[in-house]
N, C-alpha and C. Protein backbone atom coordinates (compact mmCIF):
# COMPACT_ATOMS: atom_id res chain seq x y z
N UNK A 1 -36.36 -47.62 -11.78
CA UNK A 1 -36.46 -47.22 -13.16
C UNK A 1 -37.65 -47.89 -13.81
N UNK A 2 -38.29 -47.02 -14.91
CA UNK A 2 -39.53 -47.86 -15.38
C UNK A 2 -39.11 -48.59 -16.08
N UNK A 3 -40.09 -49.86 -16.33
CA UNK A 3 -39.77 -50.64 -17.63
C UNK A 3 -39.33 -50.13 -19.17
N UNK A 4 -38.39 -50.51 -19.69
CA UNK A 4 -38.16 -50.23 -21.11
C UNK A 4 -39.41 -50.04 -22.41
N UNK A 5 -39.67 -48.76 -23.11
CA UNK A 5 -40.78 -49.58 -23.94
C UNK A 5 -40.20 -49.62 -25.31
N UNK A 6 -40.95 -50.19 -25.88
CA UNK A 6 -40.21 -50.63 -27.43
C UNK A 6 -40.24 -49.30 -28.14
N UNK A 7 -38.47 -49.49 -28.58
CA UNK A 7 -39.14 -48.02 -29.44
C UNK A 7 -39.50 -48.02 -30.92
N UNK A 8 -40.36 -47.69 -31.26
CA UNK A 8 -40.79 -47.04 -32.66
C UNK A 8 -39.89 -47.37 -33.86
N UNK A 9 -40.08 -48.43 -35.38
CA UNK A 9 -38.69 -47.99 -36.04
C UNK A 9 -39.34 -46.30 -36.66
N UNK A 10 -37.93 -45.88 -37.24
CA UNK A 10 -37.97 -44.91 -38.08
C UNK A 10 -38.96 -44.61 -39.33
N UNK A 11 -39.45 -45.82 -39.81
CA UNK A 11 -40.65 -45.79 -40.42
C UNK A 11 -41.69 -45.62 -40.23
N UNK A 12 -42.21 -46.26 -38.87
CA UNK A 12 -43.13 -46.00 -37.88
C UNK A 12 -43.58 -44.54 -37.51
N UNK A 13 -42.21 -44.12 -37.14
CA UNK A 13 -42.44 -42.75 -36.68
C UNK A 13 -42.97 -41.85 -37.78
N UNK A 14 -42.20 -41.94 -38.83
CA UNK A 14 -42.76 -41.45 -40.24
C UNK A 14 -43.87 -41.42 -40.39
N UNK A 15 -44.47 -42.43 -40.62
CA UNK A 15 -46.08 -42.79 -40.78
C UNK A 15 -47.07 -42.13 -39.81
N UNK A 16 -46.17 -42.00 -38.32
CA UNK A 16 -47.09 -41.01 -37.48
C UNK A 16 -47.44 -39.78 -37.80
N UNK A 17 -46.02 -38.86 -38.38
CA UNK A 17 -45.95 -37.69 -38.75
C UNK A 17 -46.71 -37.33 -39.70
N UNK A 18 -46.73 -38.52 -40.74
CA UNK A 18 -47.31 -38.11 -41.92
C UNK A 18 -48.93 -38.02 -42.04
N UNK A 19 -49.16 -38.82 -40.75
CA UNK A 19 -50.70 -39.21 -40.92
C UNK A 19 -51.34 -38.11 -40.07
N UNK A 20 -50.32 -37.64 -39.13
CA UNK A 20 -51.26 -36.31 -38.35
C UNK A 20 -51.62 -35.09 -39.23
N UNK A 21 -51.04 -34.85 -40.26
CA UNK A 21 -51.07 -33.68 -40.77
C UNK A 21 -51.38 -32.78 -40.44
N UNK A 22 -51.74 -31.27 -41.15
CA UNK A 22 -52.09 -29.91 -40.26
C UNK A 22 -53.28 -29.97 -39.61
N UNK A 23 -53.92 -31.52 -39.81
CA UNK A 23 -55.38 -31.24 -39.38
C UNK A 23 -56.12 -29.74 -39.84
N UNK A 24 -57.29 -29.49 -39.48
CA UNK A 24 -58.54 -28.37 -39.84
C UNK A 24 -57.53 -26.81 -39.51
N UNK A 25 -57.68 -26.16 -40.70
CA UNK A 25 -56.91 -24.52 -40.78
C UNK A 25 -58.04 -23.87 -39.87
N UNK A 26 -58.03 -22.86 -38.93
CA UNK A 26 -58.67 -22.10 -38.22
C UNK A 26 -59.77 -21.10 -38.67
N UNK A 27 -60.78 -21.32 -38.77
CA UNK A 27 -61.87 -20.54 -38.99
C UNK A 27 -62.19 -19.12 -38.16
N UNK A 28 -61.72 -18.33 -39.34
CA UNK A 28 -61.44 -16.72 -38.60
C UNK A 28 -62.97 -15.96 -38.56
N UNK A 29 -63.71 -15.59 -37.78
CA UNK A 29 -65.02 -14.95 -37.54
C UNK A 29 -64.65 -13.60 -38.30
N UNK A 30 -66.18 -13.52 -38.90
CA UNK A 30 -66.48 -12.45 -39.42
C UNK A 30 -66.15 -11.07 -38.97
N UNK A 31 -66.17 -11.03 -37.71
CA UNK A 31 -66.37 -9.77 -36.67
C UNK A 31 -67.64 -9.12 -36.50
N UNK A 32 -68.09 -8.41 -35.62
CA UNK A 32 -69.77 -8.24 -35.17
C UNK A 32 -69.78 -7.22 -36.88
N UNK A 33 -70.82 -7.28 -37.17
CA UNK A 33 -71.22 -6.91 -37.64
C UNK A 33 -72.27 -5.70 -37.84
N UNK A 34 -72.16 -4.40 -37.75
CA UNK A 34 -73.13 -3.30 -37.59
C UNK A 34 -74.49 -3.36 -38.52
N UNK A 35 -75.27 -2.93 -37.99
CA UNK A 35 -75.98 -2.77 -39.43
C UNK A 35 -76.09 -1.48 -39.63
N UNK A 36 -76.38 -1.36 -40.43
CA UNK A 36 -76.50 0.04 -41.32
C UNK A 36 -77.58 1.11 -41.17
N UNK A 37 -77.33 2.26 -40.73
CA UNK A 37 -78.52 2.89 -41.05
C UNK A 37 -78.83 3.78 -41.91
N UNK A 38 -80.32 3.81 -42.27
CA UNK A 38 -80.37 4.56 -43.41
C UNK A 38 -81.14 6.38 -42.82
N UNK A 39 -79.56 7.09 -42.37
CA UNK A 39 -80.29 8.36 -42.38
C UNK A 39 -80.44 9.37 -43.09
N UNK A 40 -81.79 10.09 -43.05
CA UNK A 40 -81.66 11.28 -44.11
C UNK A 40 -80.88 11.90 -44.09
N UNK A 41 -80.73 12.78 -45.14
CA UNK A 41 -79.15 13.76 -45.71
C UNK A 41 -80.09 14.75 -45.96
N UNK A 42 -81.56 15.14 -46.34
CA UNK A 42 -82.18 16.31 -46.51
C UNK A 42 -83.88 16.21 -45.72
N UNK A 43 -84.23 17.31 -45.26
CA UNK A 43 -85.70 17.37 -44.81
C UNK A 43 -86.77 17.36 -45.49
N UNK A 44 -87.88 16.53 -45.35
CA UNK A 44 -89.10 16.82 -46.05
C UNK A 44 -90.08 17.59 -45.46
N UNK A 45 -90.87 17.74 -45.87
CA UNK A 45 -92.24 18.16 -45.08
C UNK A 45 -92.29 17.98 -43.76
N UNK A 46 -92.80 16.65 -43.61
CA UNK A 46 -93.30 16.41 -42.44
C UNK A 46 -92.23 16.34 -41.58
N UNK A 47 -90.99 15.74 -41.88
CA UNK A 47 -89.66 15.94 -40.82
C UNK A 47 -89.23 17.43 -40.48
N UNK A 48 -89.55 18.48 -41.19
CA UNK A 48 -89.14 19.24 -41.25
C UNK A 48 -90.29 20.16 -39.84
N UNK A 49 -91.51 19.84 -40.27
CA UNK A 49 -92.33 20.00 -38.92
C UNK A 49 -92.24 19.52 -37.42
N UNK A 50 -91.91 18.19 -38.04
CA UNK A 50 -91.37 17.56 -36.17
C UNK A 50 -90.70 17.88 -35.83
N UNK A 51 -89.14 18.36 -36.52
CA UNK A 51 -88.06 19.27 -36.11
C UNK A 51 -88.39 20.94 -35.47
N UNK A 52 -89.44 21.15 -35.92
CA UNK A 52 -89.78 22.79 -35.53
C UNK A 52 -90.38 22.16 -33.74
N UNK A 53 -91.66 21.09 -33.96
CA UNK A 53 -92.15 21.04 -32.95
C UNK A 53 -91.77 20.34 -32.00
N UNK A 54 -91.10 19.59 -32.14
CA UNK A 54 -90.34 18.55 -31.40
C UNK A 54 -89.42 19.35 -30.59
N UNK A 55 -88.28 19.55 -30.77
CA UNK A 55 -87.05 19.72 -30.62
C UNK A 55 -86.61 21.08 -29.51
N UNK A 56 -87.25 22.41 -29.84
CA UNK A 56 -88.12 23.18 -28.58
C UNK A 56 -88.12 22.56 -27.18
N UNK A 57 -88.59 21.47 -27.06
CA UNK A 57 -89.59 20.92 -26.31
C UNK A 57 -88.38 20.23 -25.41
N UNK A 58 -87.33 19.41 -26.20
CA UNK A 58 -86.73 18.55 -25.42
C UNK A 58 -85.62 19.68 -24.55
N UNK A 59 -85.30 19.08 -23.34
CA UNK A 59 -84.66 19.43 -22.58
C UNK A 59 -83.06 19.38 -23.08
N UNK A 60 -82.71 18.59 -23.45
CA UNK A 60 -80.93 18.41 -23.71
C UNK A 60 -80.96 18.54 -25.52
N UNK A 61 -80.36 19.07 -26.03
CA UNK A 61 -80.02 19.08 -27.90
C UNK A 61 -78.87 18.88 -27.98
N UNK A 62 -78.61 17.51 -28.30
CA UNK A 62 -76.70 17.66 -28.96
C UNK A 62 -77.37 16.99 -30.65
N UNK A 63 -76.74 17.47 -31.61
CA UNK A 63 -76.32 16.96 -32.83
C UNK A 63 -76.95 15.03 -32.55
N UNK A 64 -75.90 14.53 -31.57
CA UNK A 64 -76.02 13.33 -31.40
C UNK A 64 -77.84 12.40 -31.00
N UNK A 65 -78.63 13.57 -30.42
CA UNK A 65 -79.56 13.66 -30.33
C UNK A 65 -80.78 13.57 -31.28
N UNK A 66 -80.37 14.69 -31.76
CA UNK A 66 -81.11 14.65 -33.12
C UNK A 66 -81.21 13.78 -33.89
N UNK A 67 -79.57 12.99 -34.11
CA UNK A 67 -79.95 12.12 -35.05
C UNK A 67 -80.65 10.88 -34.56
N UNK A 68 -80.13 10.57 -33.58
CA UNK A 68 -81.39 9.44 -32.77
C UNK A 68 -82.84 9.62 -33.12
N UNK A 69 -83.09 10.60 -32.57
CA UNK A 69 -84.80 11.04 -32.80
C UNK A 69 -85.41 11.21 -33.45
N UNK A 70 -84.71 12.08 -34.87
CA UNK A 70 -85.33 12.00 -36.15
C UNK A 70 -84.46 11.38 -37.05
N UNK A 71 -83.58 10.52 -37.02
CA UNK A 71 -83.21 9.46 -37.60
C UNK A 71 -82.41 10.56 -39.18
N UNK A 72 -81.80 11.41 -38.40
CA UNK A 72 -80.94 12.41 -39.73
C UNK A 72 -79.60 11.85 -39.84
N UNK A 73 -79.14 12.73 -40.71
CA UNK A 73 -77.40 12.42 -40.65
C UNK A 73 -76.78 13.63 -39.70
N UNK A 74 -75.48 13.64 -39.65
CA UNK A 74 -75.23 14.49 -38.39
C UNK A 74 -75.46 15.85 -38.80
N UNK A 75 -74.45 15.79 -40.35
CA UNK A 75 -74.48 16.82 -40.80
C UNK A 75 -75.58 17.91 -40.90
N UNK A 76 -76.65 17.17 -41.17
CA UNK A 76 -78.27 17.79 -41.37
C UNK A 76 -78.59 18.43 -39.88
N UNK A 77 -78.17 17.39 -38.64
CA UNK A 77 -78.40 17.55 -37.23
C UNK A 77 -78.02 18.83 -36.87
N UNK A 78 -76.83 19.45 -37.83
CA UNK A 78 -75.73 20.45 -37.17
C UNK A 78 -76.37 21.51 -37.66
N UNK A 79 -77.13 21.66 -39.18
CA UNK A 79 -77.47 22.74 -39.39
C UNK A 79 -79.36 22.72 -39.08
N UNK A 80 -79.74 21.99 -38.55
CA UNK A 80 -81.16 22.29 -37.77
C UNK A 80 -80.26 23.50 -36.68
N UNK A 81 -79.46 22.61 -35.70
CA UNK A 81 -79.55 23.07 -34.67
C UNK A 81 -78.95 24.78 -34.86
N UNK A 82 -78.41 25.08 -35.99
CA UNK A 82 -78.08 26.53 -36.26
C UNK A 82 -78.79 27.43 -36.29
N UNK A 83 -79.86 26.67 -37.34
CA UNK A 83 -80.98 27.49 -37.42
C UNK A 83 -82.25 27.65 -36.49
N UNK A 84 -82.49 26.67 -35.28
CA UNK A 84 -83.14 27.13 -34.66
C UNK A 84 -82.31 27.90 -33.39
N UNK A 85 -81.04 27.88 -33.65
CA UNK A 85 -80.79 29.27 -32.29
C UNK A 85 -80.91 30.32 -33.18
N UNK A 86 -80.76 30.30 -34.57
CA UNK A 86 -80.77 31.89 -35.38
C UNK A 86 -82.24 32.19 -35.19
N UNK A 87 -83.19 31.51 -35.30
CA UNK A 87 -84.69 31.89 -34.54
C UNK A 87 -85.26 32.03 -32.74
N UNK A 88 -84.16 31.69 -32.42
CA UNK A 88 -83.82 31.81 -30.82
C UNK A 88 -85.04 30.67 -30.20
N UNK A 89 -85.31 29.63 -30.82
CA UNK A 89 -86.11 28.57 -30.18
C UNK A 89 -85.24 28.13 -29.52
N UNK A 90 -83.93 27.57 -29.22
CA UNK A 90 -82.96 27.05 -28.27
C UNK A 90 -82.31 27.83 -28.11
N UNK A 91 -81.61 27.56 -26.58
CA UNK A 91 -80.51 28.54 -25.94
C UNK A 91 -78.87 27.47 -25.92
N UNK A 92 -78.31 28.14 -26.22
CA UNK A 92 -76.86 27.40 -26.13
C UNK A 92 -76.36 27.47 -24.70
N UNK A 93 -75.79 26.17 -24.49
CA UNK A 93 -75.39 26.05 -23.19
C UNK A 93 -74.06 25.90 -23.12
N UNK A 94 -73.63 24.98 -24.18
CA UNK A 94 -71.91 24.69 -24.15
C UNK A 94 -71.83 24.34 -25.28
N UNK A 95 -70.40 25.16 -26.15
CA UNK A 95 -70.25 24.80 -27.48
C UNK A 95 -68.78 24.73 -27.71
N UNK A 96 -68.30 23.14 -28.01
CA UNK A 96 -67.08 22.48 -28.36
C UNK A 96 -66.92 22.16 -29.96
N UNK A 97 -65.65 22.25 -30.85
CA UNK A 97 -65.93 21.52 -31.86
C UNK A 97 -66.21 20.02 -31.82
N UNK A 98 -66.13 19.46 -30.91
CA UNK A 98 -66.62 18.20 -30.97
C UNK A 98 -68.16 17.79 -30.85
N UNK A 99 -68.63 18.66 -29.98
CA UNK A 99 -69.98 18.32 -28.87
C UNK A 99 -70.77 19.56 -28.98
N UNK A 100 -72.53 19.65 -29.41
CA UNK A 100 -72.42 21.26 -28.86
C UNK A 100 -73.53 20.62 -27.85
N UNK A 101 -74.07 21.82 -26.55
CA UNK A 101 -75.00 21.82 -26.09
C UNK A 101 -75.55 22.73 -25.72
N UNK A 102 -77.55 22.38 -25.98
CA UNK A 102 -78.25 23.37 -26.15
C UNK A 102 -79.11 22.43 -24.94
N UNK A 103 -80.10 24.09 -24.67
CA UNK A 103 -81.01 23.37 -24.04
C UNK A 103 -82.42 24.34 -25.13
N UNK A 104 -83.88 23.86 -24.53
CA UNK A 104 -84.85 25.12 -24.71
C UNK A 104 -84.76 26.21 -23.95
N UNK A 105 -85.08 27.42 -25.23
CA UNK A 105 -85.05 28.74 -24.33
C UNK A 105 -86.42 28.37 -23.76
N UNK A 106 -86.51 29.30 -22.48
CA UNK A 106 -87.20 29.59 -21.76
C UNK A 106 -87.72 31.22 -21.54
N UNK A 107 -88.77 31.55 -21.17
CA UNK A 107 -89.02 32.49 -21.08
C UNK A 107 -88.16 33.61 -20.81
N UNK A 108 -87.99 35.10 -20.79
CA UNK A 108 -87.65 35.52 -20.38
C UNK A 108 -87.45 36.23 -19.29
N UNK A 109 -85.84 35.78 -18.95
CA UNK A 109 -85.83 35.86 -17.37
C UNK A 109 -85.77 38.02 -16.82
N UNK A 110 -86.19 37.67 -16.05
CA UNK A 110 -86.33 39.34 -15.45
C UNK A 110 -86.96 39.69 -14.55
């Protein structure tokens, strides 16, 4: 058996309890933080040109695309891409309400 150790009076113990207290409350993180972007909601001039000449050109068109590239909002993204199949510059490839996809028309095949 080990040696006996002295025990603690009741006051003692008190004074332990009292002196540990809750110690430091937990510091809750911000969470990541996004930043913000600032995309257009309408076309100007010159966006409105890179969209004619640009966009033709690229191989894959989703909404999601667009807004990357010319830095739009989606909404704006959705009705470019309407209006250039109503001018038949893009060909539709697959169209979901979630997702659409276009590619460039290409010549005509025959």
């Amino acid at each position: 058996m080990p040696p006996k150790t002295q025990q603690k009076s009741k006051e003692a113990k008190m004074a332990a309890a009292m002196a540990g207290g809750k110690g430091k409350k937990k510091k809750w993180s911000k969470g990541k933080v996004r930043e913000k972007v600032a995309n257009k909601v309408l076309f100007e001039e010159e966006l409105y040109e890179r969209l004619k000449n640009e966009v033709p050109k690229m191989k894959l068109i989703t909404p999601s695309a667009l807004v990357e590239r010319l830095k739009i909002g989606g909404s704006l993204a959705r009705a470019a891409i309407k209006e250039l199949e109503q001018e038949e510059m893009i060909k539709r490839l697959s169209y979901h309400s979630s997702q659409w996809v276009y590619t460039r028309a290409t010549a005509v095949e025959g």
